[in-house]
Every structure is written in C-alpha cells, then in structure tokens.
Protein backbone atom coordinates (compact mmCIF):
# COMPACT_ATOMS: atom_id res chain seq x y z
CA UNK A 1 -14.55 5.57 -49.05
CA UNK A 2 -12.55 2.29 -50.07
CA UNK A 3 -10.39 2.59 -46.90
CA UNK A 4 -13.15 3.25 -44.63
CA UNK A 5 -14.86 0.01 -45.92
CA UNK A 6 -11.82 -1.83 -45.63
CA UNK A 7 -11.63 -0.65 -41.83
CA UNK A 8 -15.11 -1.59 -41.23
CA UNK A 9 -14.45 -5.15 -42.82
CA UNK A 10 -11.32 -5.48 -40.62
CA UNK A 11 -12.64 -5.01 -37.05
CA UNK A 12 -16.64 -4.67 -35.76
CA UNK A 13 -17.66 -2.48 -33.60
CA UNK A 14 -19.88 -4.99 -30.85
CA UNK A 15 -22.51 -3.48 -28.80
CA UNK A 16 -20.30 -3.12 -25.67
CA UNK A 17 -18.11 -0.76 -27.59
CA UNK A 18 -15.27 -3.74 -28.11
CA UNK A 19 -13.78 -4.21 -31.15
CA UNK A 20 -14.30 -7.92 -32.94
CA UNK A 21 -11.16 -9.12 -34.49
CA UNK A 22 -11.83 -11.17 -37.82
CA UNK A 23 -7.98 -11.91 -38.09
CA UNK A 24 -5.91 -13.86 -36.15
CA UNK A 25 -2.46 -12.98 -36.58
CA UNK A 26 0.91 -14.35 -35.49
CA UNK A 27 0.75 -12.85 -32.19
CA UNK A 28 -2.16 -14.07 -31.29
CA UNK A 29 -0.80 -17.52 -31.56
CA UNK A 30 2.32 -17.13 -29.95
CA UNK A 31 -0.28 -15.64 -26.82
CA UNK A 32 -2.58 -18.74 -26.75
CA UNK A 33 0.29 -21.12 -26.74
CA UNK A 34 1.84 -19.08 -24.10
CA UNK A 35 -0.96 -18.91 -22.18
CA UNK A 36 -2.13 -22.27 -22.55
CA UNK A 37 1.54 -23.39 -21.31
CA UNK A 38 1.17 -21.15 -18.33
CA UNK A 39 -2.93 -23.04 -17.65
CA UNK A 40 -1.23 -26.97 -17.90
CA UNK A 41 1.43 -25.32 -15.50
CA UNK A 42 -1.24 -25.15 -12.83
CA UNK A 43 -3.64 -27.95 -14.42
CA UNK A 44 -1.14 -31.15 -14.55
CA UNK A 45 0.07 -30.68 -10.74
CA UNK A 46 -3.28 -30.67 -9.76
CA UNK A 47 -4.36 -33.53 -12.39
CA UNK A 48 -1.41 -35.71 -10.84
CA UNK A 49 -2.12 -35.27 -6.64
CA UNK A 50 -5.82 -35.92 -8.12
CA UNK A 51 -4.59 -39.19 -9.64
CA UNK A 52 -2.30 -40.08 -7.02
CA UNK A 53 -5.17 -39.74 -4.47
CA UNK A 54 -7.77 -42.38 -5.83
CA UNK A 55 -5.14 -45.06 -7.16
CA UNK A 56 -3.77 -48.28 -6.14
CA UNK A 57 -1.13 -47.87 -3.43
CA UNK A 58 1.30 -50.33 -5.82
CA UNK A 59 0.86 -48.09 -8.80
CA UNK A 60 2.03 -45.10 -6.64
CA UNK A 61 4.57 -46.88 -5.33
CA UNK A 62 5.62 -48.17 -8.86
CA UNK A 63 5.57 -44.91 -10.29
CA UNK A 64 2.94 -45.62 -12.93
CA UNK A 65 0.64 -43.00 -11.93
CA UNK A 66 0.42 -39.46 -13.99
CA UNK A 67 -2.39 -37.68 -14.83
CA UNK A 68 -5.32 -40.67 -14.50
CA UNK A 69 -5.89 -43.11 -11.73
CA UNK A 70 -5.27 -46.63 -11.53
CA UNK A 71 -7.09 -49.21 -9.57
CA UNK A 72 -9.18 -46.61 -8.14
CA UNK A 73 -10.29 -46.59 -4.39
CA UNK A 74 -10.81 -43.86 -2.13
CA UNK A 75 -9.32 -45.66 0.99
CA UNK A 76 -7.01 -42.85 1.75
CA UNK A 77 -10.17 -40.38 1.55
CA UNK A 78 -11.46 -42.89 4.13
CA UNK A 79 -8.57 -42.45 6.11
CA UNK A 80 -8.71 -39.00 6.60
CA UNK A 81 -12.44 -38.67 7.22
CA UNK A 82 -12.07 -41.20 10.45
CA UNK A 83 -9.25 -39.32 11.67
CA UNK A 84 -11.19 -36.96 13.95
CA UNK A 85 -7.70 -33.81 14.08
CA UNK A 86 -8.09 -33.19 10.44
CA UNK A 87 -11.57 -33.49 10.15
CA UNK A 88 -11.62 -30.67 13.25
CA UNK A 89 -9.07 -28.81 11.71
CA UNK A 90 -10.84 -28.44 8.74
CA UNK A 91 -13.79 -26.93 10.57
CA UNK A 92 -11.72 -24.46 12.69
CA UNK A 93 -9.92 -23.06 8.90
CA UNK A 94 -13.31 -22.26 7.75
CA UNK A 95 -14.47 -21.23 10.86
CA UNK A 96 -11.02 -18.90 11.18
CA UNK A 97 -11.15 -18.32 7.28
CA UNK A 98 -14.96 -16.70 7.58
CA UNK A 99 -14.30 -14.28 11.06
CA UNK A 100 -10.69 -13.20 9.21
CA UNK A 101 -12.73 -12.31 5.98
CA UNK A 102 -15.44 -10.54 7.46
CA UNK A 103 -13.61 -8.67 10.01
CA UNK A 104 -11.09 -7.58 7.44
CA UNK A 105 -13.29 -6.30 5.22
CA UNK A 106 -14.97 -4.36 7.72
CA UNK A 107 -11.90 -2.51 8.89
CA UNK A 108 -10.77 -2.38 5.16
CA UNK A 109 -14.17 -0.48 4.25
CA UNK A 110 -14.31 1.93 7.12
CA UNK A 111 -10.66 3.06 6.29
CA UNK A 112 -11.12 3.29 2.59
CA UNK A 113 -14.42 5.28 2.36
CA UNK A 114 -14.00 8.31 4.77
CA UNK A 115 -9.91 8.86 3.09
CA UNK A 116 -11.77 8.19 -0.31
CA UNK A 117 -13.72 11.69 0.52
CA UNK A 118 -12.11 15.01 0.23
CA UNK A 119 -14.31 16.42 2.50
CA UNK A 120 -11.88 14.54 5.00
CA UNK A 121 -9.93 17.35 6.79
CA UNK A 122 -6.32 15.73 6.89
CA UNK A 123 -6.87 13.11 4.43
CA UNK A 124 -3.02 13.21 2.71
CA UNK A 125 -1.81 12.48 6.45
CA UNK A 126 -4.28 9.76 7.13
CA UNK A 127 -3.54 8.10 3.76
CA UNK A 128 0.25 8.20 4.51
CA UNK A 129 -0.14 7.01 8.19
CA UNK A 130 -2.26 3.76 7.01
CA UNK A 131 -0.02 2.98 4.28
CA UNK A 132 3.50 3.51 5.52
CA UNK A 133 2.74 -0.29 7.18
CA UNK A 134 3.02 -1.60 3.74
CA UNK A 135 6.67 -0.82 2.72
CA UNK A 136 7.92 -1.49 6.57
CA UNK A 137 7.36 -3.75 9.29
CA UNK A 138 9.02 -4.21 12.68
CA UNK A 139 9.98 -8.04 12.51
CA UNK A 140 9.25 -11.41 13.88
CA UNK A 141 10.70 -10.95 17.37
CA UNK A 142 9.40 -7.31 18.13
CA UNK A 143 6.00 -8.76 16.57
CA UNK A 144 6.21 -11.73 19.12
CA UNK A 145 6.65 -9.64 22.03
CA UNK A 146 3.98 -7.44 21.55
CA UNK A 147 1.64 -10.19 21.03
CA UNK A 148 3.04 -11.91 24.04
CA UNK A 149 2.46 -8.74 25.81
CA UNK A 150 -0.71 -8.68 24.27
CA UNK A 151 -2.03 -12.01 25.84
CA UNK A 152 -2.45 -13.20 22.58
CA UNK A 153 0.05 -15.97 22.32
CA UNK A 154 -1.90 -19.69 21.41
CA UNK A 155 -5.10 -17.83 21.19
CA UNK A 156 -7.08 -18.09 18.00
CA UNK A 157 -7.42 -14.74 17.81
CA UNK A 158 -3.61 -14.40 17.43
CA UNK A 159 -4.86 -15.65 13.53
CA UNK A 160 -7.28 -13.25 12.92
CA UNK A 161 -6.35 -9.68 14.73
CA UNK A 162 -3.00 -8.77 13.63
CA UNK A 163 -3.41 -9.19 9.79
CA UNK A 164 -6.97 -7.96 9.56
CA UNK A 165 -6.00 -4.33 8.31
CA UNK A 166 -3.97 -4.68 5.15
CA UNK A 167 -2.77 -1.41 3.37
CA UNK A 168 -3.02 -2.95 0.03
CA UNK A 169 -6.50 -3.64 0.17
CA UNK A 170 -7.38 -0.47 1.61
CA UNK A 171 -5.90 1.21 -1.54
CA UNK A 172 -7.58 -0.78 -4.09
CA UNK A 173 -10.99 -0.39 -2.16
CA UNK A 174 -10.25 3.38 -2.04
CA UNK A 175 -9.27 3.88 -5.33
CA UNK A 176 -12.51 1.97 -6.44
CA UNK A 177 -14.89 4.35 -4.41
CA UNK A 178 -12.76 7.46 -5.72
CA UNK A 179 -13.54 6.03 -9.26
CA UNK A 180 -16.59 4.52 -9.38
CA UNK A 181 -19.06 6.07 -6.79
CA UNK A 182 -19.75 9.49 -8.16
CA UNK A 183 -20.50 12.34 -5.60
CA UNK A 184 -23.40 13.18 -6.90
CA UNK A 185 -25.08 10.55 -5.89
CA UNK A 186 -23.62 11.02 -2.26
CA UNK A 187 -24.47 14.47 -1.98
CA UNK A 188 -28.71 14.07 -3.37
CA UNK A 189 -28.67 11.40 -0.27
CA UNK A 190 -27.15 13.99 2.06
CA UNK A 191 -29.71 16.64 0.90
CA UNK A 192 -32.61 13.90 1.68
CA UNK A 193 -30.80 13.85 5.19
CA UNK A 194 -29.37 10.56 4.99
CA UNK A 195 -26.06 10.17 7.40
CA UNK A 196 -22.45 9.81 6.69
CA UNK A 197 -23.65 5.42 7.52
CA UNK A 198 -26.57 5.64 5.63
CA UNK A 199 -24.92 6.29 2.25
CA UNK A 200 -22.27 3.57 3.21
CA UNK A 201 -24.41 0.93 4.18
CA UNK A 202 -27.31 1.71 1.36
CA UNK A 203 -25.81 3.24 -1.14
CA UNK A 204 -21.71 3.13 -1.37
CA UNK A 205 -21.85 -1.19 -0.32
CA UNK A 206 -24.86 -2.12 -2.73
CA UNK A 207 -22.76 -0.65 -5.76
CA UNK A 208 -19.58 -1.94 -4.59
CA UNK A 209 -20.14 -5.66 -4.97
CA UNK A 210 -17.07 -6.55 -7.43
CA UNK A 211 -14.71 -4.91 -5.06
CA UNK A 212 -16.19 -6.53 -2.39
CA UNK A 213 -16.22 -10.10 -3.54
CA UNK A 214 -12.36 -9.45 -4.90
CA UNK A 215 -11.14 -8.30 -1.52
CA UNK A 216 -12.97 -10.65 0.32
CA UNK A 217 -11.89 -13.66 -2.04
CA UNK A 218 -8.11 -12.17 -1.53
CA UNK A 219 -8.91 -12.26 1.97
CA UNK A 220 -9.88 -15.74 2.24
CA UNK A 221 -7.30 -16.77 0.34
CA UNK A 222 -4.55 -15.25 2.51
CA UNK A 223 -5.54 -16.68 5.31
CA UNK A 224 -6.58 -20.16 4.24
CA UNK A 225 -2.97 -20.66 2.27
CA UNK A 226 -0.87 -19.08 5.86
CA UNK A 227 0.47 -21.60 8.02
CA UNK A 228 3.54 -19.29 9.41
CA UNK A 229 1.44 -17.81 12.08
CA UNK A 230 0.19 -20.95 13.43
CA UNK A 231 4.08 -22.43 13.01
CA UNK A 232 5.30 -19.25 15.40
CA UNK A 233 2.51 -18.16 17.61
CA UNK A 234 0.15 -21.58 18.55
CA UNK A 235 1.82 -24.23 20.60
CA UNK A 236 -1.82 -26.33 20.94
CA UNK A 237 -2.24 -28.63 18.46
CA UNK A 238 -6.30 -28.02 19.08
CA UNK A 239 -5.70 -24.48 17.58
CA UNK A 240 -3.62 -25.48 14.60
CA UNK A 241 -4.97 -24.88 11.49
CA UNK A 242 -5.75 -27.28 8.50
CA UNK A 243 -2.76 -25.86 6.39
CA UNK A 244 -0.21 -26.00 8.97
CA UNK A 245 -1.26 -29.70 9.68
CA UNK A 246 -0.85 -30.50 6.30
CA UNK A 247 2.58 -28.67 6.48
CA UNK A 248 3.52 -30.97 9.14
CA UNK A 249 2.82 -33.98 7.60
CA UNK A 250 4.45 -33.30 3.67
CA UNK A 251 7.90 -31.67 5.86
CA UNK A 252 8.08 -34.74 8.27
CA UNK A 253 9.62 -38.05 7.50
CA UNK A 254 7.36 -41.18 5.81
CA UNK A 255 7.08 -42.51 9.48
CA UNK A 256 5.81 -39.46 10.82
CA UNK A 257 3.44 -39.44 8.28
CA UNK A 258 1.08 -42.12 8.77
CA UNK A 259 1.69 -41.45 12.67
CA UNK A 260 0.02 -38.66 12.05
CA UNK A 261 -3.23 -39.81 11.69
CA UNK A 262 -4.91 -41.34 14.58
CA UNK A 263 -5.15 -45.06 15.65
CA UNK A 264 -9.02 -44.70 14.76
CA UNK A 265 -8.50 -43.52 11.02
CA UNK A 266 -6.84 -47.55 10.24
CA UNK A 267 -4.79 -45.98 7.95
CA UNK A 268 -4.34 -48.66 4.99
CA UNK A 269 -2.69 -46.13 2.39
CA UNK A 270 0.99 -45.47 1.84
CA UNK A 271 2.10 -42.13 3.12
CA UNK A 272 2.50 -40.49 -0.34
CA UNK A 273 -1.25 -41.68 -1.54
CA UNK A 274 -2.03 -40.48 2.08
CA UNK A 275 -0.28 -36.83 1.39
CA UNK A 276 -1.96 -36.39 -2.49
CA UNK A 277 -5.37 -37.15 -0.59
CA UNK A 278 -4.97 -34.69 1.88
CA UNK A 279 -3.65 -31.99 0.07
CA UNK A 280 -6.87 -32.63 -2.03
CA UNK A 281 -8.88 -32.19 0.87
CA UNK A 282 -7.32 -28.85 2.01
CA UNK A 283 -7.19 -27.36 -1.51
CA UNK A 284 -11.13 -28.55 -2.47
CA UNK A 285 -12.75 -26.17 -0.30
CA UNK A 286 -11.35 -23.09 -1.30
CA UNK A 287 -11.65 -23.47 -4.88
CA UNK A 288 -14.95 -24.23 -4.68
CA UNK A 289 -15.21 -20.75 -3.99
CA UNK A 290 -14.26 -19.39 -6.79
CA UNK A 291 -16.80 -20.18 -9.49
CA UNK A 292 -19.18 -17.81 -7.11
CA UNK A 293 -17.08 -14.77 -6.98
CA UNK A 294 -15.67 -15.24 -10.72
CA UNK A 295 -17.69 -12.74 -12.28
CA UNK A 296 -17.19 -10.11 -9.96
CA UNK A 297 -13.45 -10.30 -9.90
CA UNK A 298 -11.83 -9.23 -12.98
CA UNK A 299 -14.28 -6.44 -13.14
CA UNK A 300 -12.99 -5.53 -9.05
CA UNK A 301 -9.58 -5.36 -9.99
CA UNK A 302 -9.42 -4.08 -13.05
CA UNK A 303 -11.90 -0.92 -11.89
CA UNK A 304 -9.83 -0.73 -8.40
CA UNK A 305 -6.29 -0.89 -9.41
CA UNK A 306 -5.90 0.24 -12.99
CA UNK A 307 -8.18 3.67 -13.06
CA UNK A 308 -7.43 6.76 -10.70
C-alpha cells in the first residue's frame, strides 16, 4: 500500500492518459538547455537579418548592428516594393507555390489510398514500382533531355510537373490511411452503395486533415525554398522565381547587387541592408503559414510515420 501511494504521489495520471511529472530531474535540464541552444540557433540569425533590415545604413556598415535595430527606417523595404521584378516574382512563387501544392497532393492521395487497400490485386508490385524512385534517380543531364524532349524547357510548368509525385510523401500518407482509417467504416459506406470516390472524397479526406495539412505544408515548403530548377531549366528572367532571384543577388558581387534592382526602385540602401531586407521579404510569407497548420502537424507525422 505505501509503495503504491508513493507511485501515485510521483507521477498523475491526466485525463488524456499522459503521465504528469512532479519532478524535474537532471535530465530534464540538460534537455531544455539543449533544446533551447538548438531554438536561439534558428532565433538569433533571424533576429540579426531582422535588425539589419530596418537600421541605419552607417550602423550596418559600422558593424554595430546585432540583434536590435538602430536608427530605424524601412527605406530598403521601400526599395524593394518599387522595384516592380521582385514584387512580380513574389506573386509568380505563390502563384507556383499554390498549383505545386495542390497538384501534389492530389497525385500523392490517389497513389496512397488505392495501395493503402488490400483489396488492391498487385499491391506489393505497385508499392515497389512507386517507391524504387526514391533511392535512385537518373541524373541532371538525362533529366534535361527528357524535359527538353518534353517541350518543357523555360516553361513554368517545368517547376511544377516533374517533382509533383514524391515517394516519401506517398508513404507517410499511406501508412496514415493503413493506420488510422479503419475498414469498417469503409466497408458500412460500400454496403450503403457509396463508390470507391465517394468514401475518398467524404469519408477517407474529411478524417485525414493532419496528414493533409503536414504534406501539403512539406509541399509548400519544398518548393518555395528550391531555386536549382529555376538555376538549370528557365533562361527568362520573367519565369524566375522569388528564391532564385534572391540567390542571384546574395552570390553576385556588391555592384551587382544594387544593379539588381531597377532604376525605378531609387535604391538609397547599401547592398547588405538591401540583402537582410529582401531575404526578409522572401522568408515572411511562408512562415506566416505555419501558425495555421501548427496544430495539425505533429499529430500528421507522428500518426503517419511512427505507427504501422
């Protein structure tokens, strides 16, 4: 009786079924200070191009800047919103970024769901067929021929096609369905004569809404961080995306960078004020997204790649 009250007084049971830890040992400090190292890691970068982007061009220059502005202005902001190529490149990412995402995870969610089934005839064949992509590829130069072949070549649909079907997201999207979805509920829709579309669309989709918003955020993601595609495949600069741009102007030299803006934008900043700004303005957009999808994700990836 005294050690089962002395259990009970060490950990609570919570209503989820999670235990409540009352101590805090050793470990546990040596795992917030490690993870609170790995947080500033990705915090104080972003802190400092924040900074760098608002302040006085002299206490750039000067080195004086770190993780809070001085003399703040926004004239590089300015800069970039009168320059009419980044402003359009920006809409053509998102534009590119929302087609990619929504194509993808249609093709990822017609793949996963009929190999999820074993009422698939030839399902272990299927499977390997779709996934043998992942561990192997053919290359850059057999890649560029068939998409010259292909027409495809400074096309914007050279940015969305080819990557649209990825094996990895397939398999966590499958394994979800397989672990999740229970056939039960599948087969009382089949006996109320729904079809094979019905219970995907109004059944399997509805219940599947952390997997979805993981994939789809990994999705997005992917193709707003790429810039290789654009470096080997689009020659037009009216086709580049926002990323590539901003590639472009970090890699080329500190006269190349204000060149880079048009005549129109007056640039007044120094180049490196210039580059913290823009790289602000590229990054902004998609982490806006995540506060949305947040709650869905852990739960997606967790359920889709850790069970089955």
């Amino acid at each position: 009786m005294a050690k089962n009250r002395k259990g009970s007084a060490s950990a609570e049971v919570a209503s989820d079924g999670s235990r409540a830890i009352n101590k805090f040992h050793v470990s546990d400090a040596v795992m917030v200070v490690f993870i609170s190292i790995l947080c500033l890691t990705c915090i104080l970068p972003f802190l400092h191009l924040a900074s760098k982007s608002i302040s006085d061009n002299n206490a750039v220059l000067a080195k004086k800047v770190y993780l809070f502005p001085i003399g703040i202005n926004f004239d590089a902001y300015t800069s970039i919103f009168r320059d009419g190529s980044l402003v359009y490149s920006m809409v053509y990412s998102v534009l590119v970024t929302l087609l990619f995402t929504i194509l993808g995870m249609l093709v990822c969610t017609c793949a996963a769901y009929p190999l999820s089934k074993k009422r698939l005839k030839g399902r272990s064949v299927l499977t390997f067929l779709l996934m043998f992509p992942m561990y192997f590829s053919a290359g850059l130069i057999p890649t560029y021929l068939v998409l010259k072949d292909l027409h495809l070549l400074d096309n914007m649909w050279v940015l969305i096609l080819p990557l649209i079907y990825s094996p990895y997201n397939m398999l966590i999207m499958k394994t979800y369905f397989q672990s999740s979805i229970p056939d039960s509920l599948e087969e009382s829709a089949f006996l109320d004569g729904a079809s094979n579309f019905q219970v995907l669309w109004q059944i399997v989709m509805p219940l599947s809404k952390p997997i979805i918003a993981t994939l789809s955020l990994f999705y997005a993601v992917g193709r707003w961080n790429a810039y290789a595609d654009n470096k080997y495949y689009i020659n037009s600069d009216s086709l580049k995306m926002i990323q590539y741009k901003l590639y472009q102007m970090v890699a080329s030299a500190t006269e190349a960078q204000t060149a880079s803006l048009s005549e129109a934008a007056a640039v007044t900043s120094t180049p490196e004020v210039l580059q913290a700004a823009a790289i602000m303005f590229v990054t902004i957009p998609i982490i806006c997204i995540y506060p949305f999808l947040q709650k869905y994700f852990v739960k997606g990836v967790m359920i889709g790649a850790v069970k089955g």
